[in-house]
C-alpha atoms as a PDB file:
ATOM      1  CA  UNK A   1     -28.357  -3.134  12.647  1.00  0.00           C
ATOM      2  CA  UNK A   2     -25.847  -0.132  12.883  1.00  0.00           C
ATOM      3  CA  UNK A   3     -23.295   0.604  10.843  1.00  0.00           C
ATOM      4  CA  UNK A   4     -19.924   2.230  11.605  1.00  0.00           C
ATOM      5  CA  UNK A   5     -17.419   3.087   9.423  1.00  0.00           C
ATOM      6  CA  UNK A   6     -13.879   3.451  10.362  1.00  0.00           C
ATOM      7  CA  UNK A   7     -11.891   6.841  10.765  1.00  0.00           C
ATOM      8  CA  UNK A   8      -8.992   7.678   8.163  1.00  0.00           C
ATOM      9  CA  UNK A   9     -10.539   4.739   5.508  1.00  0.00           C
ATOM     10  CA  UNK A  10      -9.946   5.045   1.850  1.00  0.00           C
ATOM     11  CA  UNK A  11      -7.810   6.948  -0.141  1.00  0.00           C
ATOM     12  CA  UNK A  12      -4.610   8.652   1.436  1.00  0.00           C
ATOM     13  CA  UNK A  13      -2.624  11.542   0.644  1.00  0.00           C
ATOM     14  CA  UNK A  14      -0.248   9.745  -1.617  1.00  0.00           C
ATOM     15  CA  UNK A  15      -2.782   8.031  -3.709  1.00  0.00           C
ATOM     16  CA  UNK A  16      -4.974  11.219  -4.348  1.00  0.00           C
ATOM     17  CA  UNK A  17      -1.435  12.827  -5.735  1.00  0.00           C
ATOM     18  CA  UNK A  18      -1.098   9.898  -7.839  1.00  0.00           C
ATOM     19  CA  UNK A  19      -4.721  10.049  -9.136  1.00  0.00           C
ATOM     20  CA  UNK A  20      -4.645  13.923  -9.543  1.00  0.00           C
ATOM     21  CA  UNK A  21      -1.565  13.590 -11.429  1.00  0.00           C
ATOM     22  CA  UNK A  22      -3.060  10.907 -13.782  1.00  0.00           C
ATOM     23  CA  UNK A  23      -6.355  12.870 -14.623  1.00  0.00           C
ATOM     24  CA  UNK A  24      -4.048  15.633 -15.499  1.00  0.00           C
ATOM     25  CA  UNK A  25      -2.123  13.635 -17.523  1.00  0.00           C
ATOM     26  CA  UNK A  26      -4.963  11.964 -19.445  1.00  0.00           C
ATOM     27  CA  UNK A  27      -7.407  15.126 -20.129  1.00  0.00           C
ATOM     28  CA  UNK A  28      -5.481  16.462 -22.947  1.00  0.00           C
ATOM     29  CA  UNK A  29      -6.541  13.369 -24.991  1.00  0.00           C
ATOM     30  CA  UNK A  30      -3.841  14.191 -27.470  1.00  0.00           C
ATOM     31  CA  UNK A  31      -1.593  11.765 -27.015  1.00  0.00           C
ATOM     32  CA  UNK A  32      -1.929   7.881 -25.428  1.00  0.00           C
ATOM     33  CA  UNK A  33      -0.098   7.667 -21.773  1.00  0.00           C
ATOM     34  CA  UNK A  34       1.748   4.831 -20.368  1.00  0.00           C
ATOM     35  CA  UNK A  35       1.663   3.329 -16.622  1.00  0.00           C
ATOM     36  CA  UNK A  36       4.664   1.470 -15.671  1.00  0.00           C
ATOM     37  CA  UNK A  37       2.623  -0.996 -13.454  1.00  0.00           C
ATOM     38  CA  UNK A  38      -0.396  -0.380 -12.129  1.00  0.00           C
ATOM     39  CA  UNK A  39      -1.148   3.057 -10.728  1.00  0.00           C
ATOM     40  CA  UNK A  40      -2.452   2.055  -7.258  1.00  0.00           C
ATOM     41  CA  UNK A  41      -3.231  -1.236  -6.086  1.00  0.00           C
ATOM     42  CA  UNK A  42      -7.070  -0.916  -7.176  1.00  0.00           C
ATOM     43  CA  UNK A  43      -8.252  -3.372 -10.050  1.00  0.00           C
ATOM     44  CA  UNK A  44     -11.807  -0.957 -10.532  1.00  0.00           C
ATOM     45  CA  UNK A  45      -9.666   2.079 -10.295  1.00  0.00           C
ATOM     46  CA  UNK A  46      -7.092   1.088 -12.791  1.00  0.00           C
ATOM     47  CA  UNK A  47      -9.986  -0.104 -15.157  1.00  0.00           C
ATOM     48  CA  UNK A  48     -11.487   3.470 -14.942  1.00  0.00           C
ATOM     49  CA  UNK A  49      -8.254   5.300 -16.009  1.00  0.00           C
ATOM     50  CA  UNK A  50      -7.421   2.842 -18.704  1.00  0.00           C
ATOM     51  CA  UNK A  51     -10.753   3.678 -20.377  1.00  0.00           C
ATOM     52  CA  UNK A  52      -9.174   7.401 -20.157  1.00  0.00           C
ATOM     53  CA  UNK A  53      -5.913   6.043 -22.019  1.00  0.00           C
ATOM     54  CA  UNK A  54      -3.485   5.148 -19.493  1.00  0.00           C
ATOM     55  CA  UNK A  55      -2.349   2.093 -20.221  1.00  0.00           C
ATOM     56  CA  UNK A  56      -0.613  -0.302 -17.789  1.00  0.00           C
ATOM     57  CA  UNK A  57       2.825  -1.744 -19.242  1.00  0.00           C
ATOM     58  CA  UNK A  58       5.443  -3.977 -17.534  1.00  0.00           C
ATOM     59  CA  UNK A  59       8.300  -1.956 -18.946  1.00  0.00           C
ATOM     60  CA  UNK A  60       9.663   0.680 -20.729  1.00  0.00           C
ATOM     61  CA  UNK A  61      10.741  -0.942 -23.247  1.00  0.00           C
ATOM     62  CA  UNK A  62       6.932  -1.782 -24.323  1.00  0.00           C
ATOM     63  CA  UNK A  63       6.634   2.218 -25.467  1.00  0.00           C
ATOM     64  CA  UNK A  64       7.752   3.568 -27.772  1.00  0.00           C
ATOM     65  CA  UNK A  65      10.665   6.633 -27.830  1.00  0.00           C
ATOM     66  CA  UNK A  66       9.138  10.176 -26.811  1.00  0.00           C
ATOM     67  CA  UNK A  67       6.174   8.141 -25.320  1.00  0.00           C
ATOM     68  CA  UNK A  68       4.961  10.028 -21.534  1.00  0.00           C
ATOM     69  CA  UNK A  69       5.367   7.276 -18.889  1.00  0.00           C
ATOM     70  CA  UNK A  70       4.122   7.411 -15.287  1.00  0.00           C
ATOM     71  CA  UNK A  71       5.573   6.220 -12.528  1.00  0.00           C
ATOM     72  CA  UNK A  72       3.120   4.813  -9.940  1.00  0.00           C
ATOM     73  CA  UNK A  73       2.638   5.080  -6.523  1.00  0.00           C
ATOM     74  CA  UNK A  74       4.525   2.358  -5.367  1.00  0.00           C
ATOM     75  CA  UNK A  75       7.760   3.615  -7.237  1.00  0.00           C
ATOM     76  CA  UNK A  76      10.641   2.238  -8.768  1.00  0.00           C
ATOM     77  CA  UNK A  77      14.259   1.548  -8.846  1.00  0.00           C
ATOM     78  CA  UNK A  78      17.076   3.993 -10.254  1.00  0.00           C
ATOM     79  CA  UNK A  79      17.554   2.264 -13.515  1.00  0.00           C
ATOM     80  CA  UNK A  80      14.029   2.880 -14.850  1.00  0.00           C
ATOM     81  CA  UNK A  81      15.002   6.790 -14.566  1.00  0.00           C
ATOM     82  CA  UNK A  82      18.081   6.334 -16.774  1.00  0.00           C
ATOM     83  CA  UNK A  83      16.577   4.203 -18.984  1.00  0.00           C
ATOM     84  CA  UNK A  84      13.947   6.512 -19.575  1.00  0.00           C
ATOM     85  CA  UNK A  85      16.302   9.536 -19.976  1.00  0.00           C
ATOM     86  CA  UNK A  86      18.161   7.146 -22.710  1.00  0.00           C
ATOM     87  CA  UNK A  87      15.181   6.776 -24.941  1.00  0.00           C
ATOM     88  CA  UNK A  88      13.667  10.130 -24.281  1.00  0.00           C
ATOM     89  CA  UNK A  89      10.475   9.471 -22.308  1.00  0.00           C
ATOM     90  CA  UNK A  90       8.756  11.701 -20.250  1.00  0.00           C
ATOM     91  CA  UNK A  91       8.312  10.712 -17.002  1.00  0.00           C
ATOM     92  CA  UNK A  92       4.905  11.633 -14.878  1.00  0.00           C
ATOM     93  CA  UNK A  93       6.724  10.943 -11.363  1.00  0.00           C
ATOM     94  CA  UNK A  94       3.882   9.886  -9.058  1.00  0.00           C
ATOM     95  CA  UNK A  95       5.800   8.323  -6.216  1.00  0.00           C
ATOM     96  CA  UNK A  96       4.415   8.373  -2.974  1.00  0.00           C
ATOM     97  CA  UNK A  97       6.364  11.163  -0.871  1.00  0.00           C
ATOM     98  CA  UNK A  98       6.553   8.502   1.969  1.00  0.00           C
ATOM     99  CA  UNK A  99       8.044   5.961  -0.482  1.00  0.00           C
ATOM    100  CA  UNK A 100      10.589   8.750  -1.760  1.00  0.00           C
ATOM    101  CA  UNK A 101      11.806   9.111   1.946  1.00  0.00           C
ATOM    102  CA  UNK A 102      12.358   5.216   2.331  1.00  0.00           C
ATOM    103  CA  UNK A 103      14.169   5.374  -0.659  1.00  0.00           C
ATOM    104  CA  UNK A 104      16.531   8.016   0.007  1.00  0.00           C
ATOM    105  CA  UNK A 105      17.351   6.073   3.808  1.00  0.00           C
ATOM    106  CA  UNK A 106      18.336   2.808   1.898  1.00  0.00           C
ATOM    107  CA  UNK A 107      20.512   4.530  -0.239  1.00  0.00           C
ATOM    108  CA  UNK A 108      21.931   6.741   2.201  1.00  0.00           C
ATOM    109  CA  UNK A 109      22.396   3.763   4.726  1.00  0.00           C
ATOM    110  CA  UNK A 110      23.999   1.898   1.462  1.00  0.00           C
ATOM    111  CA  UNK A 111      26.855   4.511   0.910  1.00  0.00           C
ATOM    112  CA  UNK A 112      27.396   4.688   4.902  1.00  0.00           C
ATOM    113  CA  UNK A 113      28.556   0.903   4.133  1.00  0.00           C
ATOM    114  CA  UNK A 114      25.510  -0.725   6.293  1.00  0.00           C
ATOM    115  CA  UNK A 115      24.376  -3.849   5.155  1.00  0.00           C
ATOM    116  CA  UNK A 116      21.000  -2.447   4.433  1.00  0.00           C
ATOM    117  CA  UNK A 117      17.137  -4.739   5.299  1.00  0.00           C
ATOM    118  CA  UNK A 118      14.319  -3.872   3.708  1.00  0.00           C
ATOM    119  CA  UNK A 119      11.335  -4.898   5.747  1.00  0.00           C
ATOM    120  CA  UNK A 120       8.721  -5.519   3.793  1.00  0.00           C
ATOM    121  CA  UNK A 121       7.283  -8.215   0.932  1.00  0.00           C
ATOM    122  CA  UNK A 122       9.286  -9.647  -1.543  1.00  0.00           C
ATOM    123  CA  UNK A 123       7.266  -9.502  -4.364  1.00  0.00           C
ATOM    124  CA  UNK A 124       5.679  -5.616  -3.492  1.00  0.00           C
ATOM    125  CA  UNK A 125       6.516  -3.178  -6.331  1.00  0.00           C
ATOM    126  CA  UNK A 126       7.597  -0.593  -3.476  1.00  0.00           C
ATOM    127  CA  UNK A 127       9.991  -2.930  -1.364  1.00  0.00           C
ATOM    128  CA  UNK A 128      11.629  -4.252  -4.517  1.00  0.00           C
ATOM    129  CA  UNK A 129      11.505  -0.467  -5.803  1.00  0.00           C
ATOM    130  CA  UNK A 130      13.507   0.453  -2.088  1.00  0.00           C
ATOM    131  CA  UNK A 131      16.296  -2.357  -2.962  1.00  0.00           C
ATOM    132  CA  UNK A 132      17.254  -0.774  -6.013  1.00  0.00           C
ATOM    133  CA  UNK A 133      18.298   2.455  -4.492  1.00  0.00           C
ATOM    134  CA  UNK A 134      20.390   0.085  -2.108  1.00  0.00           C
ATOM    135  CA  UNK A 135      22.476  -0.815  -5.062  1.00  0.00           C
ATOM    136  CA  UNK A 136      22.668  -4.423  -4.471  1.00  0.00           C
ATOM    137  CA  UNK A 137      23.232  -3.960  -0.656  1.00  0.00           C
ATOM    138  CA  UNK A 138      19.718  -4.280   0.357  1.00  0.00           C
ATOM    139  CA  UNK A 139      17.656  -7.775   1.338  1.00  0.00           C
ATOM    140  CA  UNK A 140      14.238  -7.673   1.789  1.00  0.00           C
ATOM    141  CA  UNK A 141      12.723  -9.729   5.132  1.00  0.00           C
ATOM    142  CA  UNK A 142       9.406 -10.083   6.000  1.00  0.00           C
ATOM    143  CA  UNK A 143      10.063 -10.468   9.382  1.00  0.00           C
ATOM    144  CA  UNK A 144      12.199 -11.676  12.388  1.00  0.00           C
ATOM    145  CA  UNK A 145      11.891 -15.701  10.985  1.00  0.00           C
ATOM    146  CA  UNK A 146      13.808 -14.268   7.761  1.00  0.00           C
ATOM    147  CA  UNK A 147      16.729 -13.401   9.676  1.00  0.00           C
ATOM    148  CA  UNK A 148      18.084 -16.788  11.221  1.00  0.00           C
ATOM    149  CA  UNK A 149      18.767 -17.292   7.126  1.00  0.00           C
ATOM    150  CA  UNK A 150      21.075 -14.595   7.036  1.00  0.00           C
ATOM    151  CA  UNK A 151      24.722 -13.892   7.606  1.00  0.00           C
ATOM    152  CA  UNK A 152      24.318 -10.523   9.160  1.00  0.00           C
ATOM    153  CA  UNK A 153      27.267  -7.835   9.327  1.00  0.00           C
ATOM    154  CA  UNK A 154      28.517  -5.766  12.204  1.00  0.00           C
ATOM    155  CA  UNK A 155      26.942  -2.931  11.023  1.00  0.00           C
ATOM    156  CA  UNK A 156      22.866  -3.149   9.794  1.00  0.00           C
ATOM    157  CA  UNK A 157      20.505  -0.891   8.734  1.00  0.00           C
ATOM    158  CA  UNK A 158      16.907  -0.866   9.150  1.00  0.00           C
ATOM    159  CA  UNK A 159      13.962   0.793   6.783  1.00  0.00           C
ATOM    160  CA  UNK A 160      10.416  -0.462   6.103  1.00  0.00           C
ATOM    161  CA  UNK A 161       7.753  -0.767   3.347  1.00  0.00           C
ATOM    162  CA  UNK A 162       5.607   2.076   4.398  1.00  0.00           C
ATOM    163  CA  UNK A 163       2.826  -0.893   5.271  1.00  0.00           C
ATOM    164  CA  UNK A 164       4.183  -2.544   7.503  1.00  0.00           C
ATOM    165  CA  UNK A 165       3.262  -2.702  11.306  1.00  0.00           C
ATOM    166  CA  UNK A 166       4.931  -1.478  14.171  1.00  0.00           C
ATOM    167  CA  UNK A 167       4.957  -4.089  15.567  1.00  0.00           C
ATOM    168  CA  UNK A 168       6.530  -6.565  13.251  1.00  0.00           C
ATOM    169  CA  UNK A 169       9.223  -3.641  12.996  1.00  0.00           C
ATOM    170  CA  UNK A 170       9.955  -3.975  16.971  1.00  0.00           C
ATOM    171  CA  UNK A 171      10.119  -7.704  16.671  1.00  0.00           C
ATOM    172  CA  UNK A 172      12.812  -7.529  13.917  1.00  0.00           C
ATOM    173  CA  UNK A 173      14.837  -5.091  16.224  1.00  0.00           C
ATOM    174  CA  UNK A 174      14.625  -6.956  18.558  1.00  0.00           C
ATOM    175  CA  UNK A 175      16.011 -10.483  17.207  1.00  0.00           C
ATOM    176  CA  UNK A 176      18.493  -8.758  15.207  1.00  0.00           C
ATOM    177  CA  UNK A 177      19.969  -6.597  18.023  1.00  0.00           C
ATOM    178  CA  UNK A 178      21.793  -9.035  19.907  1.00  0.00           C
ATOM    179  CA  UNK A 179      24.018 -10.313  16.749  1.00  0.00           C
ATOM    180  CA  UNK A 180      25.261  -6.872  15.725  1.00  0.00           C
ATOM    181  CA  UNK A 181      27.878  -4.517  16.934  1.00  0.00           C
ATOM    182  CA  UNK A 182      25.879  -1.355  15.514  1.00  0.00           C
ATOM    183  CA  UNK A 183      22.223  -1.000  14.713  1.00  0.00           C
ATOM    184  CA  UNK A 184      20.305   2.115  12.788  1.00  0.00           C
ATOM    185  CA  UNK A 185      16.568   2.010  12.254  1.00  0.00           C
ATOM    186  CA  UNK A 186      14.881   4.322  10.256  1.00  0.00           C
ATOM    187  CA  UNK A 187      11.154   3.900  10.822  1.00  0.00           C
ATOM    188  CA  UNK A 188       9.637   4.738   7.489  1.00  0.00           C
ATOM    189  CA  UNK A 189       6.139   3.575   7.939  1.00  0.00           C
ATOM    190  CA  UNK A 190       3.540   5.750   6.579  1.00  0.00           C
ATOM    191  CA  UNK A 191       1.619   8.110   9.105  1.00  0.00           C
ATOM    192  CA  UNK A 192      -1.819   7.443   7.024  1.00  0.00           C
ATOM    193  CA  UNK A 193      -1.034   3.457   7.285  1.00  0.00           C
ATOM    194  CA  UNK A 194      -0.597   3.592  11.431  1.00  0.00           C
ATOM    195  CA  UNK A 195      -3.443   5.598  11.599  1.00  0.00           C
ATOM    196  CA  UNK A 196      -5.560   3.410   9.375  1.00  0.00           C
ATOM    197  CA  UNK A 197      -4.211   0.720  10.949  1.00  0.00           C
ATOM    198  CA  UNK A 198      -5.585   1.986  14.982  1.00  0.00           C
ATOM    199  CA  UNK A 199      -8.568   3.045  13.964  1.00  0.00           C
ATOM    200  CA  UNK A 200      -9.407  -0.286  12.126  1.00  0.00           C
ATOM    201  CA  UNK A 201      -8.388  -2.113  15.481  1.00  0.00           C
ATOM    202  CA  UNK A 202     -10.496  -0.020  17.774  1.00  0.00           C
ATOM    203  CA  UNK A 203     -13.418  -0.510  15.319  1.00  0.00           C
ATOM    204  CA  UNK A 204     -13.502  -3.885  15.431  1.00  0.00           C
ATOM    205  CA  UNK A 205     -13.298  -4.249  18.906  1.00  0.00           C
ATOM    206  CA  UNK A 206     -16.546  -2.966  19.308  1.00  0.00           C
ATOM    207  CA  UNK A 207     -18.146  -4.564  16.492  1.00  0.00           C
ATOM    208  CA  UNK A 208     -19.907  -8.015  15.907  1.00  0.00           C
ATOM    209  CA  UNK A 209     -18.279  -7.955  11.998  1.00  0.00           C
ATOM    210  CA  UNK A 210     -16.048  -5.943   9.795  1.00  0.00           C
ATOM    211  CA  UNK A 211     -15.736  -5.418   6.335  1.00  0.00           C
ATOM    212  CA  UNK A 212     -11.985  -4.555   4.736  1.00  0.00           C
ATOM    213  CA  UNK A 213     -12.828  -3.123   1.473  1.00  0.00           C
ATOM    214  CA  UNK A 214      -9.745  -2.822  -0.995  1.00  0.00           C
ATOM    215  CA  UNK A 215      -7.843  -4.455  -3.584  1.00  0.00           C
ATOM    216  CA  UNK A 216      -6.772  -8.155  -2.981  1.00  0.00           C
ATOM    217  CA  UNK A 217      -3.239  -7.181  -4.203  1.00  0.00           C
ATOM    218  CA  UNK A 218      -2.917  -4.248  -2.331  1.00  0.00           C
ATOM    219  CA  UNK A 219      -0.612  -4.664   1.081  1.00  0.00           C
ATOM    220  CA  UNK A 220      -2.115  -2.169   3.170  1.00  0.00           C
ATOM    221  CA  UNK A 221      -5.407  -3.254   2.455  1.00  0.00           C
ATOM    222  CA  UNK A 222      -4.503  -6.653   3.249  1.00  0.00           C
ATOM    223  CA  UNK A 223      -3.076  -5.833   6.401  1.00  0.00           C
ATOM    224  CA  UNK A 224      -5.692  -4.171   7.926  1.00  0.00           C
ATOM    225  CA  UNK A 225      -7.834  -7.147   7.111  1.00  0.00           C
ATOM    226  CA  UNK A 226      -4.948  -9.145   8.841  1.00  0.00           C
ATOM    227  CA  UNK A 227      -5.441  -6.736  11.928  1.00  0.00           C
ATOM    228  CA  UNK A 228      -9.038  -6.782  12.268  1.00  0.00           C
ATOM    229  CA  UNK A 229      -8.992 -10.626  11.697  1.00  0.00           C
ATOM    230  CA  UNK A 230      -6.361 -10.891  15.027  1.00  0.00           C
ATOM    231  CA  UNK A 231      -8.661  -9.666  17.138  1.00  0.00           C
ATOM    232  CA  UNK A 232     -11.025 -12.883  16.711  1.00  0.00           C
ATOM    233  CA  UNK A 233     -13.919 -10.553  15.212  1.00  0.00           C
ATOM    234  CA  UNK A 234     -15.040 -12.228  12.007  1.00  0.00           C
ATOM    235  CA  UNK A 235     -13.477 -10.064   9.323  1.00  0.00           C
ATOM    236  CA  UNK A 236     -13.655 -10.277   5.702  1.00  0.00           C
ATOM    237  CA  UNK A 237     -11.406  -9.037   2.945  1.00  0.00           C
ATOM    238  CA  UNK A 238     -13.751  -7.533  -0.191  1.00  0.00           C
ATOM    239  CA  UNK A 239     -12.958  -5.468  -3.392  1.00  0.00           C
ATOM    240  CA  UNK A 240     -16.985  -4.430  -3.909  1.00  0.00           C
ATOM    241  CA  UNK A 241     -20.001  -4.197  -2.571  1.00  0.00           C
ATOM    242  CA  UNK A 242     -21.428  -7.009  -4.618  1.00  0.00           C
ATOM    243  CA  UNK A 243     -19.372  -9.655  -2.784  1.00  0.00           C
ATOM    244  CA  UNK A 244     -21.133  -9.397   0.273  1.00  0.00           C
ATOM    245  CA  UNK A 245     -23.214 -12.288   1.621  1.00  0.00           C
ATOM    246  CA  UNK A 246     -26.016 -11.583   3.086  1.00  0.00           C
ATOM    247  CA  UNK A 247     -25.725 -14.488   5.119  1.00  0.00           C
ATOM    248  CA  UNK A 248     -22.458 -12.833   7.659  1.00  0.00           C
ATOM    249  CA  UNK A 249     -24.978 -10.682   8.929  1.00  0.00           C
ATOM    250  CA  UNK A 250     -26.930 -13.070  10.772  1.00  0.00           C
ATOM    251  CA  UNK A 251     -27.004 -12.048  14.329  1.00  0.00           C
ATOM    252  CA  UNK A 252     -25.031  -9.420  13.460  1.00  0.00           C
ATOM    253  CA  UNK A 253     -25.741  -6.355  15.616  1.00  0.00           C
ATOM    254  CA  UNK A 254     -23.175  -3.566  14.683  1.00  0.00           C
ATOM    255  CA  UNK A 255     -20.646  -4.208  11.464  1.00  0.00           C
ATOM    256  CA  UNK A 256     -17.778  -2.461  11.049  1.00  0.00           C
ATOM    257  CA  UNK A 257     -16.294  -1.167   7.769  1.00  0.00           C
ATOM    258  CA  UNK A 258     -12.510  -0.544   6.309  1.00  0.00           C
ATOM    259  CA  UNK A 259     -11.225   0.459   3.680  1.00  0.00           C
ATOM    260  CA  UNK A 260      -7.107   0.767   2.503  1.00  0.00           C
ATOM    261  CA  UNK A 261      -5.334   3.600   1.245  1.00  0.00           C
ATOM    262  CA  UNK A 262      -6.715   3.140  -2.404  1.00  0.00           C
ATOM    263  CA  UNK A 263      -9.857   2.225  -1.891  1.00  0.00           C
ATOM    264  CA  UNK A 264     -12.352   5.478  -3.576  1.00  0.00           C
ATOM    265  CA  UNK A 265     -14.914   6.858  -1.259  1.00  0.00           C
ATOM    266  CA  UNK A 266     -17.344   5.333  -3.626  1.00  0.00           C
ATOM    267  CA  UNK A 267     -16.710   1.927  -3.128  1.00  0.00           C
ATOM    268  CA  UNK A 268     -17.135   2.605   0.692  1.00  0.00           C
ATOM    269  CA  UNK A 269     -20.148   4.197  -0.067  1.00  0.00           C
ATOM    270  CA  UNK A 270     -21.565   1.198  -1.765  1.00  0.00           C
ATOM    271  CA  UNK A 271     -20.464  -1.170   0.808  1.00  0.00           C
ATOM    272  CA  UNK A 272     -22.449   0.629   3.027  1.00  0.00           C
ATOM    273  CA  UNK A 273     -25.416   0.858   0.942  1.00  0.00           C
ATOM    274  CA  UNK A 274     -25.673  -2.453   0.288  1.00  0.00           C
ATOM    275  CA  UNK A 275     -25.282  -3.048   4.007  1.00  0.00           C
ATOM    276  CA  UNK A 276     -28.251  -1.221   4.511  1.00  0.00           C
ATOM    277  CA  UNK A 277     -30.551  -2.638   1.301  1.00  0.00           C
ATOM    278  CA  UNK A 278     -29.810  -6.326   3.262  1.00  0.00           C
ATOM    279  CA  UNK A 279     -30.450  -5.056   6.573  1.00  0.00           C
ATOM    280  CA  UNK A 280     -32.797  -2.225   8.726  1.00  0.00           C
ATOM    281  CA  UNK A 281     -29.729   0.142   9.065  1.00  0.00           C
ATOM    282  CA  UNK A 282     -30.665   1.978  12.712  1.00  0.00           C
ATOM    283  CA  UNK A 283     -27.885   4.442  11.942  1.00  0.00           C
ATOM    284  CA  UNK A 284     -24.673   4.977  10.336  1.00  0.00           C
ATOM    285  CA  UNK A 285     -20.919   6.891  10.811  1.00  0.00           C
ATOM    286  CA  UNK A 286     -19.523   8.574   8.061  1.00  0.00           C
ATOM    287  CA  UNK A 287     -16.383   9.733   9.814  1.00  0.00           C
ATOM    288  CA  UNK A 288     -13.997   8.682   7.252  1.00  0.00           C
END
């Protein structure tokens, strides 16, 4: 059996920042640190740094005053920066770059008086994080069948959780176009996510399986799995190595292998060891 593994899989610029900011942050051992959700959407990850001392909260008021508070990947809204300033804590600001930009074009589009969409998943810590800049002028839609619910304005807006796909972007254009007098679109998906997200697809296209490895709550992660999974290639969503069955593998020829934006090289690494412990490995890419 061969084994390939994917181009541009695992960890991506913005979650190495985050991670290199939180091993500062933790090293001194002087002092306990606070995460204001979890750092990156990676359960094994998290677990790792909490054994360091950063500890996950829901909110800042679960520290106490003068406490050193980081502020994850996914970002947040305006308020949590004020808040913070109130009760003098010192924020670690580990934002994603990309997530800063998207940001910065809500609010922007906000104060231009557009009514402002935010496409992307309700419940994500990032698109919620996006609305808040919007001051109250920002819905989140997951996609064009969101819109038929809403009373659009003249003048819209357009930005996008950096996960998304390109394509669910054009199909929102193009539903919304029609019903407006003036349309701006800001295409704030992440560089590392599109080209995750085509080299995943032209993986499994010449593959008999693929593996997604990543966090079950993390969006990118889940969307590559989504991607692969179109393609009518049996695909399957993991968060270890252990998970594996050996039993996918039967007639299995080549199998493919993912991995999200916060997935660590070593979980990759372990998916493809195992791979090879269950199966006579003729050869295998490390390209990633």
């Amino acid at each position: 059996m061969e084994i390939l593994v994917a181009e541009h899989s695992g960890f991506c610029f913005g979650v190495r920042r985050a991670l290199k900011l939180a091993e500062e942050a933790t090293s001194k051992g002087d002092s306990k640190v606070y995460s204001l959700g979890p750092l990156i959407h990676n359960r094994q990850v998290v677990e790792e740094f909490e054994a360091r001392g950063l500890h996950v909260v829901e909110s800042l008021n679960d520290v106490p005053s003068g406490a050193t508070v980081m502020i994850r990947a996914h970002g947040t809204g305006p308020e949590v920066y004020e808040l913070a300033e109130a009760h003098n804590i010192r924020l670690i600001d580990a934002t994603c770059p990309f997530v800063k930009r998207v940001q910065e074009e809500a609010a922007h589009f906000a104060e231009e008086g557009y009514q402002v969409l935010v496409l992307g998943e309700p419940n994500h810590p990032e698109a919620r994080g996006i609305v808040s800049y919007a001051r109250g002028q920002a819905t989140i839609v997951e996609g064009p069948k969101d819109i038929k619910n809403l009373a659009l304005r003249p003048r819209v807006a357009v930005v996008c959780q950096t996960t998304q796909r390109l394509s669910n972007l054009q199909a929102l254009v193009e539903v919304i176009l029609p019903d407006v007098q003036e349309l701006r679109i800001a295409n704030t998906i992440c560089e590392a996510t599109v080209s995750r997200q085509k080299a995943s697809l032209g993986l499994t296209r010449e593959v008999d399986l693929m593996i997604v490895i990543g966090g079950y709550h993390s969006a990118n992660t889940t969307r590559l799995a989504q991607i692969c999974a179109s393609t009518g290639t049996p695909t399957y969503h993991i968060e270890t190595a252990g998970e594996i069955d050996p039993g996918w593998l039967d007639g299995v020829s080549r199998v493919g292998v993912t991995a999200g934006a916060s997935t660590p090289r070593q979980a990759i690494e372990a998916v493809v060891e195992r791979l090879q412990q269950l199966k006579d490995a003729k050869s295998v890419a490390r390209d990633w």
